[in-house]
N, C-alpha and C. Protein backbone atom coordinates (compact mmCIF):
# COMPACT_ATOMS: atom_id res chain seq x y z
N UNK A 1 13.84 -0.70 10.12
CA UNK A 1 12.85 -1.76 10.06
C UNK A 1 11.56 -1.19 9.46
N UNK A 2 11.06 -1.98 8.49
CA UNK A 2 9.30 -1.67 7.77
C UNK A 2 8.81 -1.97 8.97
N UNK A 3 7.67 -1.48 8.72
CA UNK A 3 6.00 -1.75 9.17
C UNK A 3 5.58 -2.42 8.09
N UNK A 4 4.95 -3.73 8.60
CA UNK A 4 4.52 -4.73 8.06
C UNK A 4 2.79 -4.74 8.03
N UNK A 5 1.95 -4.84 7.32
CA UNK A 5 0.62 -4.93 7.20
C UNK A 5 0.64 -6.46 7.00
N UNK A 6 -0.56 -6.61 8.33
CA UNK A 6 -0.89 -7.54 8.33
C UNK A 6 -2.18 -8.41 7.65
N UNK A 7 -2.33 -8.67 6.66
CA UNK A 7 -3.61 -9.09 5.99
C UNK A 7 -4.67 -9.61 6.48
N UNK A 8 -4.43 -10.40 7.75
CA UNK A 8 -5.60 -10.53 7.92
C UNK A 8 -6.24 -9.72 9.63
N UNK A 9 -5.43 -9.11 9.60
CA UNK A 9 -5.98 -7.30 10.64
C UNK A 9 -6.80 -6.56 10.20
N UNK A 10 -7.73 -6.39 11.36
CA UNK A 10 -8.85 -5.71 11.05
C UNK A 10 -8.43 -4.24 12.05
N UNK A 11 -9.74 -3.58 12.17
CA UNK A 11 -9.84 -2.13 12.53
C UNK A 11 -11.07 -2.27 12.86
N UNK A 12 -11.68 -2.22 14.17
CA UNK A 12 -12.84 -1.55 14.32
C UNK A 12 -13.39 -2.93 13.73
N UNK A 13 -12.85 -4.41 13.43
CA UNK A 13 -13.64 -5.08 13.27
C UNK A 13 -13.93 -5.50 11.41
N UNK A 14 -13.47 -4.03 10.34
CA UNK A 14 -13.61 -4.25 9.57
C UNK A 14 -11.59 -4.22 8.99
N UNK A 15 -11.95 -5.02 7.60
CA UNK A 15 -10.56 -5.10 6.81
C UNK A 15 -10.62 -3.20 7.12
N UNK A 16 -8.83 -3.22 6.48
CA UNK A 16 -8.78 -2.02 5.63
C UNK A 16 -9.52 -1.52 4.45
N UNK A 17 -9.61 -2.58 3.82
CA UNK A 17 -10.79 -2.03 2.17
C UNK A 17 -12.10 -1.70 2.84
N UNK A 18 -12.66 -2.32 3.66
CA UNK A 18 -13.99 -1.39 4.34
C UNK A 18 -13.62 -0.69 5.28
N UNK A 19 -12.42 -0.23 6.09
CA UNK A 19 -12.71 0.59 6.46
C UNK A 19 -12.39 1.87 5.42
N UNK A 20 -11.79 1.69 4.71
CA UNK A 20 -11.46 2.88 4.05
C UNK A 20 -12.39 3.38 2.93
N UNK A 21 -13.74 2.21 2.70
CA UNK A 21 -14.28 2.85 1.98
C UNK A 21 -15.60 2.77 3.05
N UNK A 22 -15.73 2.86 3.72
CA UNK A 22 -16.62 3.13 4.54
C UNK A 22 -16.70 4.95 4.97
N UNK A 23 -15.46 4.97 5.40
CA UNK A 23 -14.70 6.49 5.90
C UNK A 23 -14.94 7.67 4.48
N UNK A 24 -14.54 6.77 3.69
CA UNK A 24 -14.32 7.67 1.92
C UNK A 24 -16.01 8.16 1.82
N UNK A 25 -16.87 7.44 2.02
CA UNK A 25 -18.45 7.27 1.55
C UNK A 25 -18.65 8.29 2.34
N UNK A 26 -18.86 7.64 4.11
CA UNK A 26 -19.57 8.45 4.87
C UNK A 26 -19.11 9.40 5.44
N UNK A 27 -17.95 9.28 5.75
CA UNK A 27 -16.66 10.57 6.35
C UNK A 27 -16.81 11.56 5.41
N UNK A 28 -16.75 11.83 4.03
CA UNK A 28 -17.19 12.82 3.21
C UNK A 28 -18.01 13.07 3.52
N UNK A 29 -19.30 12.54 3.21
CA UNK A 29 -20.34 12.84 3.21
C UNK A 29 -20.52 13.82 4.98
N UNK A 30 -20.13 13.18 5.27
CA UNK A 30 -20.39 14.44 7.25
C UNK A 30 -19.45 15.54 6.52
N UNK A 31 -18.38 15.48 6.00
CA UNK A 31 -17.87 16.62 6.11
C UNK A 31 -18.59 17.95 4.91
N UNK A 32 -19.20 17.05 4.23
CA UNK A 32 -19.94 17.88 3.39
C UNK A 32 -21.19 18.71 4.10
N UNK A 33 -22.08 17.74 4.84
CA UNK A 33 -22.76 18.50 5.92
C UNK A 33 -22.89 19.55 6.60
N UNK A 34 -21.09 19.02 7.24
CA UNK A 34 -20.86 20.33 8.31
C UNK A 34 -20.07 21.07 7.53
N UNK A 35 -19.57 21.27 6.27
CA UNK A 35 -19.20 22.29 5.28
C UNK A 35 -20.69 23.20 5.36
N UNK A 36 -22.00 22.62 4.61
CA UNK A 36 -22.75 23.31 4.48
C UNK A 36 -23.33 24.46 5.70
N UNK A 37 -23.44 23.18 6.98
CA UNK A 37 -23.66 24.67 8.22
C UNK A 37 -22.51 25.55 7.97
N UNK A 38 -20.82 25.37 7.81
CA UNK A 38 -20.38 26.36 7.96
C UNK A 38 -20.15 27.11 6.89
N UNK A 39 -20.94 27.09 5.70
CA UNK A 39 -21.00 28.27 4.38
C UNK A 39 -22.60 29.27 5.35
N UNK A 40 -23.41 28.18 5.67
CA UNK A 40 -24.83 28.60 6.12
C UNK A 40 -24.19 29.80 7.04
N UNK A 41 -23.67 29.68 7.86
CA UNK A 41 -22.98 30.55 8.82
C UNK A 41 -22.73 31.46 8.67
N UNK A 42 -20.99 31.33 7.86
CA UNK A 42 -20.40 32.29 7.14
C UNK A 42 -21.26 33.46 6.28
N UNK A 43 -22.45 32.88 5.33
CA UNK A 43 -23.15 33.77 5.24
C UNK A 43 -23.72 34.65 5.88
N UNK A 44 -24.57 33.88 6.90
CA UNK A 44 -25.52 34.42 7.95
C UNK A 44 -24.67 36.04 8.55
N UNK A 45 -23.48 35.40 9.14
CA UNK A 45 -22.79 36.24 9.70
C UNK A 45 -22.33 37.39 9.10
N UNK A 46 -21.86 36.96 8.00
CA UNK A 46 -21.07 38.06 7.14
C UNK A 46 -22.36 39.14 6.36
N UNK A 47 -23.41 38.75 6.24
CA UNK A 47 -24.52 39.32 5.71
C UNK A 47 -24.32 39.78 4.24
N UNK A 48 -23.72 38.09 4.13
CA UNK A 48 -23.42 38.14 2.36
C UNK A 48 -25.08 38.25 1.16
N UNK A 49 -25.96 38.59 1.89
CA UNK A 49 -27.27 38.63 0.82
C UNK A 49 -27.93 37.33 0.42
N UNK A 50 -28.92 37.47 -0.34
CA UNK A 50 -29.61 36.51 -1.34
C UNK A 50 -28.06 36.06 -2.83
N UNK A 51 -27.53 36.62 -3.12
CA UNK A 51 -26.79 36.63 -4.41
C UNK A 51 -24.99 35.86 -3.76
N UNK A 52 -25.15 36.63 -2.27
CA UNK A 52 -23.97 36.01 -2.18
C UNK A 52 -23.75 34.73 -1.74
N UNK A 53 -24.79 34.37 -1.01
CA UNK A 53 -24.92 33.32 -0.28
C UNK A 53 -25.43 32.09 -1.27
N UNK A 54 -25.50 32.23 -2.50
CA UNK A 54 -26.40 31.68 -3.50
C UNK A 54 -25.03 30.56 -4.25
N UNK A 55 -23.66 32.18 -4.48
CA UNK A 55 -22.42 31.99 -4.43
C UNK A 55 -21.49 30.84 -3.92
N UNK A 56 -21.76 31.11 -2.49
CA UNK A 56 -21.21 30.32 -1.50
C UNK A 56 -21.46 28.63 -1.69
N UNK A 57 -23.00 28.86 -1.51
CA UNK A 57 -23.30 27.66 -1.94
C UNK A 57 -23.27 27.11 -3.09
N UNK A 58 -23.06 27.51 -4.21
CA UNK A 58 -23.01 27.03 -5.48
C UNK A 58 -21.48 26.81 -5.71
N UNK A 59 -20.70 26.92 -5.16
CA UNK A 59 -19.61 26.53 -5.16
C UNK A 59 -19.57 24.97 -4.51
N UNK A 60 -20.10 25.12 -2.87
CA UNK A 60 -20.44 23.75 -2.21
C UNK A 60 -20.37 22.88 -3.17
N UNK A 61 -21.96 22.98 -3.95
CA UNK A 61 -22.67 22.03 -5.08
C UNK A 61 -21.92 21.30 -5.29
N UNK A 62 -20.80 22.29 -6.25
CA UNK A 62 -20.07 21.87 -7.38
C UNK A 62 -19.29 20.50 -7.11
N UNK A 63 -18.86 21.30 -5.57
CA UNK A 63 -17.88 19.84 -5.13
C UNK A 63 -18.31 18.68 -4.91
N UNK A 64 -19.45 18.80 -4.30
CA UNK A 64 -20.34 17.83 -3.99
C UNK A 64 -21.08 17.04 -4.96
N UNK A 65 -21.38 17.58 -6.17
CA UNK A 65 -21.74 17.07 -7.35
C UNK A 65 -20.43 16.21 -7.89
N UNK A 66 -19.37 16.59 -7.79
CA UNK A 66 -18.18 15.84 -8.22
C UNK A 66 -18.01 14.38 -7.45
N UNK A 67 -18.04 14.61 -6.07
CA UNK A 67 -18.40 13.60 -5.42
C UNK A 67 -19.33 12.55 -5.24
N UNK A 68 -20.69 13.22 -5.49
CA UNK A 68 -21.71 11.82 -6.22
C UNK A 68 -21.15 11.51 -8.02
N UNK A 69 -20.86 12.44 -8.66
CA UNK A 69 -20.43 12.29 -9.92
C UNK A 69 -19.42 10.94 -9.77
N UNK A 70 -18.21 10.90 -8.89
CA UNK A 70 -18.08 9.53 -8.87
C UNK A 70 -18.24 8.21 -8.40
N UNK A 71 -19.14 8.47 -7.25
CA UNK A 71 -20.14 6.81 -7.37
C UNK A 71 -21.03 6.90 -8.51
N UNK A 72 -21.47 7.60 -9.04
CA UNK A 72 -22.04 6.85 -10.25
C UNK A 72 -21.31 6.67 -11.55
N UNK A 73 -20.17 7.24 -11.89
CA UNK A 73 -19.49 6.94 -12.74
C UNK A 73 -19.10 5.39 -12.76
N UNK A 74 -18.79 5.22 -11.13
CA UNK A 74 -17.78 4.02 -10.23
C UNK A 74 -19.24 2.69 -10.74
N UNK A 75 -19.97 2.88 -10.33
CA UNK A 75 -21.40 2.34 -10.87
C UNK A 75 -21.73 1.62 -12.14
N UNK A 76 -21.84 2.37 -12.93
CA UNK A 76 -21.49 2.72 -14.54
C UNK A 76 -20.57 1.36 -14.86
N UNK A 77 -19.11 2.22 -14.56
CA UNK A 77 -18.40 0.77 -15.21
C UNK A 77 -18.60 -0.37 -14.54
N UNK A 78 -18.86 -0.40 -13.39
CA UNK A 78 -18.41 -2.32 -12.62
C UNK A 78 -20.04 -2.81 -13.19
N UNK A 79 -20.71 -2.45 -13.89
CA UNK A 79 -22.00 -2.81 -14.12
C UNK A 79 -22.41 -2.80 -15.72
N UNK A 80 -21.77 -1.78 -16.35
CA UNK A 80 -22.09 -1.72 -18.02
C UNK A 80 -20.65 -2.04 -18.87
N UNK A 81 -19.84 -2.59 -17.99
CA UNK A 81 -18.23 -2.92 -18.90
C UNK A 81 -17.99 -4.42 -18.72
């Protein structure tokens, strides 16, 4: 037997399309947060320097730049196409 989705079931009050882009937005976004305390950490602890810790975090960025990189891409088209 399937599992059937029910269309008009909610979660917490919201559809599935908000909750899942609710979670996608802000659920990243915390986990990006508490990524950063735990690079902040990892440095601290490991007594990776000025150069290494610079490292650490510039890696973070990157991902995180990818991640605003696509709400504004997402932006972009539903607005200039």
């Amino acid at each position: 037997m399937q599992w059937q989705w029910n269309k008009g079931c909610t979660v917490f009050g919201m559809t599935e399309e908000q909750f899942s882009e609710f979670f996608s937005t802000y659920g990243v976004g915390a986990l990006i947060l508490f990524m950063v305390f735990i690079i902040g950490n990892l440095a601290w602890q490991s007594k990776a320097g000025k150069f290494g810790t610079f490292v650490l975090f510039l890696g973070l960025a990157v991902g995180f730049l990818g991640f605003i990189a696509k709400y504004v891409i997402q932006w972009y088209l539903e607005n200039h196409m």
